[in-house]
Protein backbone atom coordinates (compact mmCIF):
# COMPACT_ATOMS: atom_id res chain seq x y z
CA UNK A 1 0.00 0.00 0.00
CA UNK A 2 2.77 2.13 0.70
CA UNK A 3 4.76 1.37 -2.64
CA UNK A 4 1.76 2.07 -4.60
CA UNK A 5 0.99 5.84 -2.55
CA UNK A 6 4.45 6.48 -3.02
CA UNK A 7 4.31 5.79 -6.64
CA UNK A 8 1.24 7.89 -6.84
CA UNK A 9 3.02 10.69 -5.05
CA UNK A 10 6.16 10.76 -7.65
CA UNK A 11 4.06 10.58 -10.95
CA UNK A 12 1.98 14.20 -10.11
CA UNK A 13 5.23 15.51 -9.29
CA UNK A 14 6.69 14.37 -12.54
CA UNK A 15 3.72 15.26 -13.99
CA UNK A 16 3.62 18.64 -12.17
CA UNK A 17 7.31 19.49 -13.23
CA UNK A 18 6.31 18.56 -16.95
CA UNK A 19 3.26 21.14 -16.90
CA UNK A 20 5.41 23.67 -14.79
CA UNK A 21 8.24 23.30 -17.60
CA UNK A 22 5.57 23.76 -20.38
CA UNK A 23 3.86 26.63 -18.88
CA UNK A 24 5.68 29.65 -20.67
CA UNK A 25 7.67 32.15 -17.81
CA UNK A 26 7.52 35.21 -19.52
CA UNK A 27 3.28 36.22 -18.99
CA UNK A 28 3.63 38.57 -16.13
CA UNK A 29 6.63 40.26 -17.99
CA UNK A 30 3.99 40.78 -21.03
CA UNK A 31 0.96 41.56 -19.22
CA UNK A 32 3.27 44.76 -17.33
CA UNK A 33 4.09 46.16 -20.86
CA UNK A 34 1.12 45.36 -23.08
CA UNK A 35 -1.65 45.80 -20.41
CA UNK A 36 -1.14 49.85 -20.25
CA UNK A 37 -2.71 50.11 -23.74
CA UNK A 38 -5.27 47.58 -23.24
CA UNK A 39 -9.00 49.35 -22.53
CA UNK A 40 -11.98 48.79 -20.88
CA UNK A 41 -15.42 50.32 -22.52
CA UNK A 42 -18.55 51.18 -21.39
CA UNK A 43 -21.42 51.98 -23.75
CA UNK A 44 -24.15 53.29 -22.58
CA UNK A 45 -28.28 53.83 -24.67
CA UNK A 46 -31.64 54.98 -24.17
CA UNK A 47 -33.80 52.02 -24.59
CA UNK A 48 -37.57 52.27 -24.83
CA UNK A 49 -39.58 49.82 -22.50
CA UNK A 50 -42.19 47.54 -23.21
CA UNK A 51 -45.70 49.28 -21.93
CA UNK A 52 -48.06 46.56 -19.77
CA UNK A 53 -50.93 47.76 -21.60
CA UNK A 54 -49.88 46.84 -25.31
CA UNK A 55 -52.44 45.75 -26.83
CA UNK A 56 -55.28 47.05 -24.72
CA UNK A 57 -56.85 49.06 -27.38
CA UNK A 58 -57.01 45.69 -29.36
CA UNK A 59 -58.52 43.51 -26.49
CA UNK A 60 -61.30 46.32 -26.56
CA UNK A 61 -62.06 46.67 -29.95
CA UNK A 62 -62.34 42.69 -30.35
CA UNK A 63 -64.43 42.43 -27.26
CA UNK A 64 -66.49 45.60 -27.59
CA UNK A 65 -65.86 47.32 -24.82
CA UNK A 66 -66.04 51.11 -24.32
CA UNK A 67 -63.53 52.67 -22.62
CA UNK A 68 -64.14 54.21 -19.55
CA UNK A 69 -62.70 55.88 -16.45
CA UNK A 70 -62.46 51.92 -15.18
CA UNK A 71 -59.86 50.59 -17.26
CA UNK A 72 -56.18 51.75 -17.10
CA UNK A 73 -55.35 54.20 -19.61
CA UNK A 74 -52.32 53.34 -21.56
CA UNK A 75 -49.01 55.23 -20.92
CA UNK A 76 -46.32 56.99 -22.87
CA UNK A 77 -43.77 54.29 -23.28
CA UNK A 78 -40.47 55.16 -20.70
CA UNK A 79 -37.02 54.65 -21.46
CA UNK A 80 -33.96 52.92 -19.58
CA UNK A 81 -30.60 53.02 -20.23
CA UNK A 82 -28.82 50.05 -21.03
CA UNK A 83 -24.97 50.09 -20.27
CA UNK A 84 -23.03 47.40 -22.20
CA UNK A 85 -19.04 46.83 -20.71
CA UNK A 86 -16.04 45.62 -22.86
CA UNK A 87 -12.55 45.84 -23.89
CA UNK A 88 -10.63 47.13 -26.44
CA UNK A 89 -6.73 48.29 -27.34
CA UNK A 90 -5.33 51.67 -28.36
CA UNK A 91 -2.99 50.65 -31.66
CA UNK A 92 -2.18 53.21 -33.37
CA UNK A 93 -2.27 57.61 -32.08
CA UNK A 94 -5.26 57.58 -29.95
CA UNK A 95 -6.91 55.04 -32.20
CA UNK A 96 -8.77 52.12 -30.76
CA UNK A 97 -10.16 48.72 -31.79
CA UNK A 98 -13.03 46.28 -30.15
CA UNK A 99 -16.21 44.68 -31.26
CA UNK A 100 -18.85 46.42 -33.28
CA UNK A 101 -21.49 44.56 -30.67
CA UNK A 102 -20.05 46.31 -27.71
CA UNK A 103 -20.52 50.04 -29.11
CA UNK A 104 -23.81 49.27 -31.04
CA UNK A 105 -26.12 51.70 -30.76
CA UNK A 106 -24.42 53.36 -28.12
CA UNK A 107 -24.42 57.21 -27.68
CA UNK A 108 -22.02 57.75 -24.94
CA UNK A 109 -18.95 55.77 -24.45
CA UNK A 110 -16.35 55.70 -21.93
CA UNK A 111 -12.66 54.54 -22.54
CA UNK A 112 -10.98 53.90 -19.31
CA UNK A 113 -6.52 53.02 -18.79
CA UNK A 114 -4.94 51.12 -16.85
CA UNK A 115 -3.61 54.18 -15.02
CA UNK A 116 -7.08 54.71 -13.93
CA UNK A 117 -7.56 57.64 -17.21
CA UNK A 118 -10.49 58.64 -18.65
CA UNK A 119 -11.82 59.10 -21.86
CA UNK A 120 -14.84 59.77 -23.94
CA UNK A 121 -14.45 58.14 -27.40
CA UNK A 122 -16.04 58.74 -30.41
CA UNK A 123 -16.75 56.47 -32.89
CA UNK A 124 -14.84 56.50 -36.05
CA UNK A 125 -16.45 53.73 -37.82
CA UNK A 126 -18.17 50.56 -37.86
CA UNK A 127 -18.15 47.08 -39.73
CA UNK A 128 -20.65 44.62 -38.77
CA UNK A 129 -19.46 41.96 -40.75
CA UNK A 130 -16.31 41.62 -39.48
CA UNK A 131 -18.03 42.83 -35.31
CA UNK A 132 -15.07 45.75 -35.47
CA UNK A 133 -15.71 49.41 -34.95
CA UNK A 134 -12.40 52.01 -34.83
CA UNK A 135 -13.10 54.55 -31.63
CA UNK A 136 -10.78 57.58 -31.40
CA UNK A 137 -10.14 59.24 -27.93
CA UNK A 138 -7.76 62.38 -27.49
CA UNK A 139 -5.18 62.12 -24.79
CA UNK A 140 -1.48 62.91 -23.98
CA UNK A 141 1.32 59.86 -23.55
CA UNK A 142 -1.04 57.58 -24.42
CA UNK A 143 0.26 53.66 -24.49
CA UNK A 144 -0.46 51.33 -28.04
CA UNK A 145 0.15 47.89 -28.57
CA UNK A 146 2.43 46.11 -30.55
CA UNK A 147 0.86 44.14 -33.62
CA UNK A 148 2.38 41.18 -34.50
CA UNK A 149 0.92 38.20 -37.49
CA UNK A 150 -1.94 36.25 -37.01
CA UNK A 151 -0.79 33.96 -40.60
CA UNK A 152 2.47 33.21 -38.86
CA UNK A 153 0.35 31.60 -35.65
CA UNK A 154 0.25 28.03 -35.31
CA UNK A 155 -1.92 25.35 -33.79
CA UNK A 156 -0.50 25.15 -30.57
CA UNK A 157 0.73 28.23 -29.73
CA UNK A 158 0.34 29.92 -26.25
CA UNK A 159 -1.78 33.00 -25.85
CA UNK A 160 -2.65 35.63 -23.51
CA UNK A 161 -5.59 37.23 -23.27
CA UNK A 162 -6.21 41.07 -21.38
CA UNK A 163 -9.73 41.85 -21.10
CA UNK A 164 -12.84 43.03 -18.59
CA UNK A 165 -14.88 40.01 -17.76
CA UNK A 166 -17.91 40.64 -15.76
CA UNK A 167 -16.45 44.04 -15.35
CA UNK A 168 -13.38 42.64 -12.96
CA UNK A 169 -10.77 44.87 -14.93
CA UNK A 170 -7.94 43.83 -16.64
CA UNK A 171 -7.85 40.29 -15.99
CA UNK A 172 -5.50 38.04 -17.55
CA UNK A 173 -5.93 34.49 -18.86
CA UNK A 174 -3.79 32.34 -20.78
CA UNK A 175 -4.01 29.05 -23.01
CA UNK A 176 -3.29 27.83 -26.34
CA UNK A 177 -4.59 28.15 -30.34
CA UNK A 178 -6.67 25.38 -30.91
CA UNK A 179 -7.50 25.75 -34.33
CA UNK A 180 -7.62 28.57 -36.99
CA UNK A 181 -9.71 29.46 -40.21
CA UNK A 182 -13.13 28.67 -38.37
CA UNK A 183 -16.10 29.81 -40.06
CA UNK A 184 -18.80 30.73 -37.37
CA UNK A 185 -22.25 32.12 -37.66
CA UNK A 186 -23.57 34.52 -35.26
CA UNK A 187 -26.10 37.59 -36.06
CA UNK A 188 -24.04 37.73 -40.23
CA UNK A 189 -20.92 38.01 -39.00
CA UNK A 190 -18.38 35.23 -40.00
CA UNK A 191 -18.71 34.53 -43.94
CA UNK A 192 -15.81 36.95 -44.17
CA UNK A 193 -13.86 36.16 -41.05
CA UNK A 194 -11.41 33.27 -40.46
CA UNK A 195 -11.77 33.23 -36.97
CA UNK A 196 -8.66 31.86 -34.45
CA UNK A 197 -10.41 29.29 -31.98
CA UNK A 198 -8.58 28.85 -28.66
CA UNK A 199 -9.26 27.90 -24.99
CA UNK A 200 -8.31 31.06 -23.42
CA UNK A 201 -10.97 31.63 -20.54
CA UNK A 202 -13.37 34.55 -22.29
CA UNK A 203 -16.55 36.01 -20.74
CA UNK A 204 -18.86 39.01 -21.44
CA UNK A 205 -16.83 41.67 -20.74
CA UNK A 206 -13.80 40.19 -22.28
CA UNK A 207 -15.07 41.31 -26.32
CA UNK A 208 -12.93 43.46 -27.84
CA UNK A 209 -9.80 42.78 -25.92
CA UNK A 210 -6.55 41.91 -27.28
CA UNK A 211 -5.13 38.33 -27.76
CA UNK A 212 -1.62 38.40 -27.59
CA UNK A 213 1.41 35.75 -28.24
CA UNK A 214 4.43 35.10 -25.90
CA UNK A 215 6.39 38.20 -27.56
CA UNK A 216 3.77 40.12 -26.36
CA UNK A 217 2.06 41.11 -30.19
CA UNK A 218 -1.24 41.16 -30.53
CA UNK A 219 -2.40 38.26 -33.28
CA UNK A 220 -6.05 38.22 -32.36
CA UNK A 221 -9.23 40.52 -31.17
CA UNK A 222 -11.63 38.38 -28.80
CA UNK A 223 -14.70 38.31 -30.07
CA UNK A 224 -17.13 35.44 -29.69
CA UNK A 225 -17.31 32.44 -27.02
CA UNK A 226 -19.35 29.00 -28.22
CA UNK A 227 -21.38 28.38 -24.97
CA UNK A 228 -24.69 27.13 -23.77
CA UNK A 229 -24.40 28.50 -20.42
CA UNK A 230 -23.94 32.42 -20.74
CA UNK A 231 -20.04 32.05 -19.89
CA UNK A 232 -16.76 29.84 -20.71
CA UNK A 233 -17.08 26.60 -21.77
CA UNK A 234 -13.37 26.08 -23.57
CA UNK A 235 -14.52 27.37 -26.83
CA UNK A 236 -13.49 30.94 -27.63
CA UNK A 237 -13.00 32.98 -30.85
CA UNK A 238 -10.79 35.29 -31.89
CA UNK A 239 -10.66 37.81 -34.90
CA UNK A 240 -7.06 37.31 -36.91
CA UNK A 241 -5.57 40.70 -36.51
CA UNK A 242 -4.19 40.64 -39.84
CA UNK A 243 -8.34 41.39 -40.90
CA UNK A 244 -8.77 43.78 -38.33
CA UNK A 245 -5.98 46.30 -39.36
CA UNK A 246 -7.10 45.63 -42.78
CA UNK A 247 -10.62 46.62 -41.92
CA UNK A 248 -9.36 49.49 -39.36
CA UNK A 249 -7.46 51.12 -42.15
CA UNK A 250 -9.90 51.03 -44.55
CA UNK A 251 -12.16 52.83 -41.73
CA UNK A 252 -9.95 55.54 -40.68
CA UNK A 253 -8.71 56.22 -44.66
CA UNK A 254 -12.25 56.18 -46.58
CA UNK A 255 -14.71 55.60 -43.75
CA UNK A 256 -15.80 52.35 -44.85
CA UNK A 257 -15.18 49.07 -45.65
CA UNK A 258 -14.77 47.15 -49.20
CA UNK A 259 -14.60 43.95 -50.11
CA UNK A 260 -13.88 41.86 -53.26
CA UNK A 261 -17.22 40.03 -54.56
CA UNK A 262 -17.64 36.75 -57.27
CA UNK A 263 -21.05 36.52 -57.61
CA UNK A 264 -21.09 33.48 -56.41
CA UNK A 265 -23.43 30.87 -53.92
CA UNK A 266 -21.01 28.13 -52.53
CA UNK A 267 -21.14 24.56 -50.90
CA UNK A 268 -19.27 21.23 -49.15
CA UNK A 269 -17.49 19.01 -51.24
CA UNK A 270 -18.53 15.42 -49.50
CA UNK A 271 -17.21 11.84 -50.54
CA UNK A 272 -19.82 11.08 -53.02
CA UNK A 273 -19.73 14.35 -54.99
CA UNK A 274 -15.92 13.74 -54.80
CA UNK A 275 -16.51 10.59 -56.53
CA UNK A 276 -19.75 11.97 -58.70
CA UNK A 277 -17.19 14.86 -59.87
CA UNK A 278 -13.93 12.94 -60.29
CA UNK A 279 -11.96 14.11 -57.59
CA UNK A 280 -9.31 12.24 -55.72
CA UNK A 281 -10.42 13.52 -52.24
CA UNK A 282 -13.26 15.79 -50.83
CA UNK A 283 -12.31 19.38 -50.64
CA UNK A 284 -12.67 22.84 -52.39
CA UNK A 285 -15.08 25.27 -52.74
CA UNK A 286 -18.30 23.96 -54.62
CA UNK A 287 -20.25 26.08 -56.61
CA UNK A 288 -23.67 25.87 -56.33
CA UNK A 289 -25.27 29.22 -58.06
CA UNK A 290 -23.83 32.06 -60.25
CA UNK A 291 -24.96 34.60 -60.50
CA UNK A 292 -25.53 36.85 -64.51
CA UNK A 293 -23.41 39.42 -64.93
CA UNK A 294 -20.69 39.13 -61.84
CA UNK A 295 -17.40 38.07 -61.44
CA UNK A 296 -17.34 34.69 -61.40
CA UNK A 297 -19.92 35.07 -64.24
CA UNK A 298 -17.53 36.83 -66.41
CA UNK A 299 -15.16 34.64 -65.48
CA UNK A 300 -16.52 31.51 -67.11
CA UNK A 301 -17.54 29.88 -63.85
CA UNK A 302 -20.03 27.60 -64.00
CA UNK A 303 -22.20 25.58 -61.19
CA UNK A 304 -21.13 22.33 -60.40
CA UNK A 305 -17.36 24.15 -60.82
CA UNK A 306 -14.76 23.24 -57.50
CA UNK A 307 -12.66 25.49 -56.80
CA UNK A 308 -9.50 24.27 -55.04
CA UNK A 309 -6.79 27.28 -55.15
CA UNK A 310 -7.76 31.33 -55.24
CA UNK A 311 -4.96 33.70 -55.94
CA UNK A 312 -2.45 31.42 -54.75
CA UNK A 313 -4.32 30.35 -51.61
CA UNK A 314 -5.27 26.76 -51.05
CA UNK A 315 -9.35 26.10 -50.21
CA UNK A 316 -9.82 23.31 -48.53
CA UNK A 317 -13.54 23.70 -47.73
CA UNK A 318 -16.21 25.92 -49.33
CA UNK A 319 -16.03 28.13 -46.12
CA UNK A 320 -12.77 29.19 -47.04
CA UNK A 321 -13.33 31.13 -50.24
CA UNK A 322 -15.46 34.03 -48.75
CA UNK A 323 -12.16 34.40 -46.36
CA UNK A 324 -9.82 34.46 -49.38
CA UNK A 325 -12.18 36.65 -52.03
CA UNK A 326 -13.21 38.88 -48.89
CA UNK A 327 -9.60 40.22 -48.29
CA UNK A 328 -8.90 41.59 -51.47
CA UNK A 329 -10.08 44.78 -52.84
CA UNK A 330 -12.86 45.13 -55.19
CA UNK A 331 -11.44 45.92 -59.42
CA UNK A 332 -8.44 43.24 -58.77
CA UNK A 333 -7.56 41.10 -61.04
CA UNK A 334 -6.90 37.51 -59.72
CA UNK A 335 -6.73 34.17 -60.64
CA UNK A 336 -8.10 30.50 -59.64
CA UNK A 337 -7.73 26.83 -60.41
CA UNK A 338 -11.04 25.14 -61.00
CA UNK A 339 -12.02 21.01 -61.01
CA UNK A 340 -14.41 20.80 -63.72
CA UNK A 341 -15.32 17.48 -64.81
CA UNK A 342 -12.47 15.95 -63.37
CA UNK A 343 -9.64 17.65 -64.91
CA UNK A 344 -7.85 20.99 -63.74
CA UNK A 345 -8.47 24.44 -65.53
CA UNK A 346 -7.27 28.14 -64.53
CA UNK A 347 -9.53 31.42 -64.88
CA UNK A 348 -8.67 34.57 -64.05
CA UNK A 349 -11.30 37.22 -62.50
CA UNK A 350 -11.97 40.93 -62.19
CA UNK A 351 -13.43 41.01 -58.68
CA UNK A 352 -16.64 42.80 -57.76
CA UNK A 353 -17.59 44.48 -54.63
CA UNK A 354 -19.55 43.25 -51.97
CA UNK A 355 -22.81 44.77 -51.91
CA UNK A 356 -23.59 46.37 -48.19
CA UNK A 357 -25.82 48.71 -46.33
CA UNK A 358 -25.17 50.44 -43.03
CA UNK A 359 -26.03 47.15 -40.93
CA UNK A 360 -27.30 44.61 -43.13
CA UNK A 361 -24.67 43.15 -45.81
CA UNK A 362 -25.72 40.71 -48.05
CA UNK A 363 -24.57 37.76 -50.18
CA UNK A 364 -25.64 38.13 -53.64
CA UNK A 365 -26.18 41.93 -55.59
CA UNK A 366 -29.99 42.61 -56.39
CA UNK A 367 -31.00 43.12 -60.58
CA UNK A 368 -33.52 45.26 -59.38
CA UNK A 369 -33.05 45.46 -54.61
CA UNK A 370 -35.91 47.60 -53.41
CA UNK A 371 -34.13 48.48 -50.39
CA UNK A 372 -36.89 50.14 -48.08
CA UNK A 373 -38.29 47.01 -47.49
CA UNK A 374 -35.52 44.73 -47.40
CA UNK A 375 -36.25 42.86 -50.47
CA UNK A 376 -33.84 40.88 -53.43
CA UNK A 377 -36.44 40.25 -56.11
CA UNK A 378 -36.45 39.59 -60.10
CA UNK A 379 -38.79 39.03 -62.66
CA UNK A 380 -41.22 36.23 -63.46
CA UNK A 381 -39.58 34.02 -65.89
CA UNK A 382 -39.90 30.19 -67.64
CA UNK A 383 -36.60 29.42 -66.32
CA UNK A 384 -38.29 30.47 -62.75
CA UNK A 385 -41.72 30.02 -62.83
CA UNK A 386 -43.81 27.07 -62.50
CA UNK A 387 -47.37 26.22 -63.58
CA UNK A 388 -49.52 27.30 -61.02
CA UNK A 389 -47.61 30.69 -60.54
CA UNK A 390 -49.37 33.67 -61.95
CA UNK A 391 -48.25 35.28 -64.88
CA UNK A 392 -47.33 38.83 -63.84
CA UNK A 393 -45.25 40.02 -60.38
CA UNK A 394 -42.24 39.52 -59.17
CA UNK A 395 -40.31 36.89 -57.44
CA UNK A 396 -38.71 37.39 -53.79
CA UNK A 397 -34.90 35.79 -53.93
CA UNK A 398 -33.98 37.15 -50.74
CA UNK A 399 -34.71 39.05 -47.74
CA UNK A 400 -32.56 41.06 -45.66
CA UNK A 401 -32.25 40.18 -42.14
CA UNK A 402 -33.79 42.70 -40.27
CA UNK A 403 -35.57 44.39 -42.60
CA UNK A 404 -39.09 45.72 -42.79
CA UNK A 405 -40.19 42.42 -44.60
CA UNK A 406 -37.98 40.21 -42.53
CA UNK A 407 -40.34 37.60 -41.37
CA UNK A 408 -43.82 38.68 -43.45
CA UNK A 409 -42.04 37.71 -46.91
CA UNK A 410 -40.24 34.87 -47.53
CA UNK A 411 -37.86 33.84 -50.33
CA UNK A 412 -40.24 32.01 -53.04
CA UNK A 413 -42.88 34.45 -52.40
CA UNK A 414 -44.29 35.92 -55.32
CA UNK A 415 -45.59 39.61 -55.05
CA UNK A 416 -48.70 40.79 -56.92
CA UNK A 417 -50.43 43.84 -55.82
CA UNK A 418 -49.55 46.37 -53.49
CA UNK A 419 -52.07 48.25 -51.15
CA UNK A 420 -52.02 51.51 -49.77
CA UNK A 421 -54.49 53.62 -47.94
CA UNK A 422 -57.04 51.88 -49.74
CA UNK A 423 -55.71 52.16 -53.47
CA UNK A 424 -54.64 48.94 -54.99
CA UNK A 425 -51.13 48.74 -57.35
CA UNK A 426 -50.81 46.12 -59.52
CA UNK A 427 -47.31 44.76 -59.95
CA UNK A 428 -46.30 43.55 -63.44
CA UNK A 429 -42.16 43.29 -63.20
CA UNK A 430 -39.79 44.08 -60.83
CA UNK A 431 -39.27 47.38 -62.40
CA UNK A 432 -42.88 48.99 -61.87
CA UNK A 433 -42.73 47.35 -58.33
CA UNK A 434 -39.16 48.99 -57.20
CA UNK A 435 -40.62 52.42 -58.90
CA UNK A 436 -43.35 52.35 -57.02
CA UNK A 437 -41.76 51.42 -53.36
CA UNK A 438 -39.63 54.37 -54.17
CA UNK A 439 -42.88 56.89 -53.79
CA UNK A 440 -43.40 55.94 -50.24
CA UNK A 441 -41.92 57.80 -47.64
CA UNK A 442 -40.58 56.15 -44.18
CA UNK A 443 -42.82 55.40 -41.73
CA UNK A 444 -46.08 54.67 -44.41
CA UNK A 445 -47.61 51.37 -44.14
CA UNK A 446 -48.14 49.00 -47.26
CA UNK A 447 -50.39 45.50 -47.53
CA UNK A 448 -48.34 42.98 -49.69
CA UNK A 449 -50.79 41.02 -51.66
CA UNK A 450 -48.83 37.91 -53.55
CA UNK A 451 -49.29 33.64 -53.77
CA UNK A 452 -47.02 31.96 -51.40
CA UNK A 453 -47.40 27.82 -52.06
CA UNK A 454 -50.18 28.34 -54.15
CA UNK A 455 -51.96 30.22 -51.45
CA UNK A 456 -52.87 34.12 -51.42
CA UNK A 457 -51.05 36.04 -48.46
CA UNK A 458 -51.72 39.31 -47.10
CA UNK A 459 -48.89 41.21 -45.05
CA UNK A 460 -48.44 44.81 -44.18
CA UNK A 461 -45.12 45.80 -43.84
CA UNK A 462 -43.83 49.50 -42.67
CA UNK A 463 -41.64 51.67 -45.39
CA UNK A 464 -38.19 51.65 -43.94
């Protein structure tokens, strides 16, 4: 019993001594020079509350009942303010970076040092897709990180983290890359972000904040944890920094972001389309849907087309090519090697740009978009029609998330008529219908009239 308690005892102190060894020595020697530059944010917004009567006037009407001094009158709807906490870094002259989803909305925000500083910030600019907004603060002697190369990070790797959870300031947590180029969907961001994953202990609080490696660069903006409990559950997600400068200058130099476009819809190369398509192996980027008059259009691409390499970058899965096209600015000229039928072929492209709004950015560029309500449509065709689908209106392709016909209309739904304040438009082509969207104003309120699975719908749907 002894022998085997003593042989206990000596394996977790060989074991200890191998983690000690492993455990890099340098962290507190980082965290006293990088931390000085690291932020935390507060946002803070008027938000209206819900009123406890909504819906009274409705309840009476159905029921019939007058109102009288009995019944609670319904009150003007109060605000609150919401306060949202997070991190960020100063990189460059004042110049700061964190998450668009911690400033959203806000209209005051407060940038406060290490050294127990200060600041109001204002924004300088925003990208959704990428969850990165630029803030600028004036100050004197003010710290900035150093930025080091999220391509040259490997699997592996030890990194530090600097960040606000749960408002405890500045706390510092360490662990290792364990995997890179993840493609993650949360509220449209991710198509155009290869996002580091590692299992450095994030919370709320901790968005924004640098991750740094053992030299003390930063490689990585925390962004996103993958939990189903509110906090950390190993999973965290980081923004390469090598897309976040290259978003950030864009911002401060033109205000805005741009990003190169194919024209293209995209999908996973499994084992039996491998073999259906004579490839060796599964991988590439299949493609599923071109669309007239893009890129990839111009380009001779075709659907059914894999494409394995993009301007000298390999793409292993479908994911990937949104990563690779996304980086590069709009009007360059590029090149890829395309599977088609089983044998290799090159074609070279003149990339688009990504069509985007202020908050909503969206996959595929509209023939005819009618963009106060939200909506990707085209014309009735015979390539898109079938049988029982009336002859004149317009078909919905998409619509935009968050838009005034976000969950009324949905993709396949053909339009017909338009109603408003009693008058009845009817809508032959996609042309007469955009036209006459355009002579609302905000705020009016339209009845969609159209066949959705051979069934008439009526929505109404408020002119954005």
């Amino acid at each position: 019993m002894y022998f085997f308690k003593r042989n206990i005892f000596l394996f977790i102190l060989g074991y200890s001594s191998i983690l000690g060894a492993a455990l890099p020595s340098n962290i507190s020697q980082l965290v006293e020079t990088s931390a000085p530059a690291v932020v935390n944010i507060t946002s803070r917004k008027e938000v209206k509350m819900q009123n406890s009567l909504r819906g009274f006037d409705e309840f009476e009407r159905f029921f019939g009942i007058p109102r009288g001094r009995s019944f609670p009158q319904p009150q003007e709807p109060r605000t609150r303010e919401a306060v949202a906490y997070g991190s960020g870094f100063i990189f460059e002259d004042g110049y700061l970076l964190t998450n668009f989803h911690v400033i959203d909305e806000a209209e005051e925000i407060t940038v406060s040092l290490n050294d127990r500083r200060e600041f109001s910030a204002e924004v300088v600019g925003v990208d959704p897709l990428s969850d990165l907004a630029v803030l600028k603060i004036k100050g004197k002697n003010l710290p900035r990180v150093s930025i080091g190369n999220s391509e040259t990070l490997k699997v592996g790797d030890w990194v530090v983290a600097i960040g606000s959870p749960f408002s405890f300031d500045f706390s510092v947590t360490a662990g290792i890359v364990s995997a890179k180029g993840r493609s993650i969907q949360n509220q449209n961001i991710g198509n155009y972000v290869p996002f580091i994953q590692t299992d450095v202990a994030i919370n709320p609080g901790n968005s924004g904040g640098p991750l740094f490696d053992l030299k003390g660069r930063v490689v990585g903006i925390n962004s996103q944890i993958y939990s189903r409990s509110g906090g950390y559950q190993g999973l965290a997600f980081a923004i390469p920094i090598d897309v976040a400068m290259e978003v950030a200058e864009q911002i401060i130099e033109d205000g805005s972001v741009s990003r190169g476009y194919l024209g293209v819809r995209v999908g996973e190369v499994d084992n039996d389309l491998a073999e259906a398509l004579s490839m060796d192996k599964p991988y590439g980027a299949l493609i599923t849907d071109v669309e007239k008059g893009e890129s990839g259009d111009e380009a001779g691409l075709q659907a059914g087309d894999v494409i394995i390499e993009f301007n000298g970058k390999e793409i292993k899965f479908g994911s990937d090519l949104p990563h690779v096209v996304g980086r590069i600015q709009p009007e360059t000229k590029a090149n890829a090697k395309v599977i088609r039928e089983g044998k290799s072929i090159n074609l070279k492209f003149v990339l688009g740009e990504l069509p985007a709004d202020e908050r909503t950015f969206i996959p595929a560029k509209a023939e005819i978009s009618s963009d106060p309500l939200g909506l990707k449509i085209e014309d009735i065709s015979d390539e898109n029609s079938r049988p029982t689908d009336p002859e004149k209106g317009v078909l919905v392709l998409r619509v935009n998330n968050g838009s005034p016909a976000y969950g009324k209309i949905a993709r396949g739904d053909i339009i017909t008529e338009v109603i408003s304040q009693g008058k009845r438009y009817k809508i032959d082509d996609s042309q007469g219908f955009e036209e006459l969207i355009e002579q609302f104003s905000e705020g009016d309120k339209l009845a969609i009239v159209g066949q959705r699975n051979n069934n008439r719908f009526f929505v109404a749907v408020t002119v954005d």
